[in-house]
Protein backbone atom coordinates (compact mmCIF):
# COMPACT_ATOMS: atom_id res chain seq x y z
CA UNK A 1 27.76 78.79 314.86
CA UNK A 2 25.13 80.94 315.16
CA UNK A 3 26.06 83.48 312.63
CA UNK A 4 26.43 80.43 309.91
CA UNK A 5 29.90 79.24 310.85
CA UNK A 6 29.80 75.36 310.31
CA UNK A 7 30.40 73.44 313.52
CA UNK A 8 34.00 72.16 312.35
CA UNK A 9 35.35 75.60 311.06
CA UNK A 10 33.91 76.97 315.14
CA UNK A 11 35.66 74.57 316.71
CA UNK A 12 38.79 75.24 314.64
CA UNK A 13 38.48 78.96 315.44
CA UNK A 14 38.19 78.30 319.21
CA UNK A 15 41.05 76.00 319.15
CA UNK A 16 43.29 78.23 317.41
CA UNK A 17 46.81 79.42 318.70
CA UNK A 18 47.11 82.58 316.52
CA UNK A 19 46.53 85.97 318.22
CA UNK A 20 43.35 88.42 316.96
CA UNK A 21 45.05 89.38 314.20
CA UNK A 22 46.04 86.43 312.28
CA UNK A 23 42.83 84.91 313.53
CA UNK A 24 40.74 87.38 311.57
CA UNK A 25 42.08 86.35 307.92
CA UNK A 26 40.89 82.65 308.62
CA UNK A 27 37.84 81.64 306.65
CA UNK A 28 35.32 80.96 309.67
CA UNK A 29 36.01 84.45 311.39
CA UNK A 30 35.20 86.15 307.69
CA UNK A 31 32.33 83.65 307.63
CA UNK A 32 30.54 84.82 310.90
CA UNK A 33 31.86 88.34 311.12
CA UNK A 34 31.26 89.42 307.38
CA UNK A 35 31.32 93.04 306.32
CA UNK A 36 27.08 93.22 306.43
CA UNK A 37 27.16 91.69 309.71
CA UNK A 38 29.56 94.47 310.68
CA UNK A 39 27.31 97.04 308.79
CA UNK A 40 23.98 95.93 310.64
CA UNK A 41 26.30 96.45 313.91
CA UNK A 42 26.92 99.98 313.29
CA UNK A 43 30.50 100.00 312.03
CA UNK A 44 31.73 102.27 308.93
CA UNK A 45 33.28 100.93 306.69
CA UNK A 46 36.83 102.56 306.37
CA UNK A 47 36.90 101.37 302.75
CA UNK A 48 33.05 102.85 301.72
CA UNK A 49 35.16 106.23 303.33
CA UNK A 50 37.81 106.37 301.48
CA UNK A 51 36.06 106.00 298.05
CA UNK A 52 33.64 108.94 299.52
CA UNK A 53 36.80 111.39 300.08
CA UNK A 54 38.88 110.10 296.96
CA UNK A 55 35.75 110.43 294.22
CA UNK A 56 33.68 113.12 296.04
CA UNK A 57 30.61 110.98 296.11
């Protein structure tokens, strides 16, 4: 909740039965764990990568 997830999607994210994987393509994981929350936590993105490699940028 503290990275903007509403208090009904957390608790439906906490509750869930799926493994890691599936988990991450539900809405409140992709709310709190967004790619510039990733970015301001040091991660690359493989995607910003690719382009760099593919166009030479």
């Amino acid at each position: 909740m503290k990275l903007g997830v509403s208090e009904r999607l957390a608790i439906a994210c906490g509750i869930t039965s799926k493994g890691p994987c599936r988990s991450s393509k539900t809405k409140g994981i992709n709310i709190a764990l967004g790619n510039d929350y990733l970015a301001s936590q040091g991660l690359v993105s493989l995607r910003d990568i690719w382009i760099n490699i593919h166009y030479g940028k």
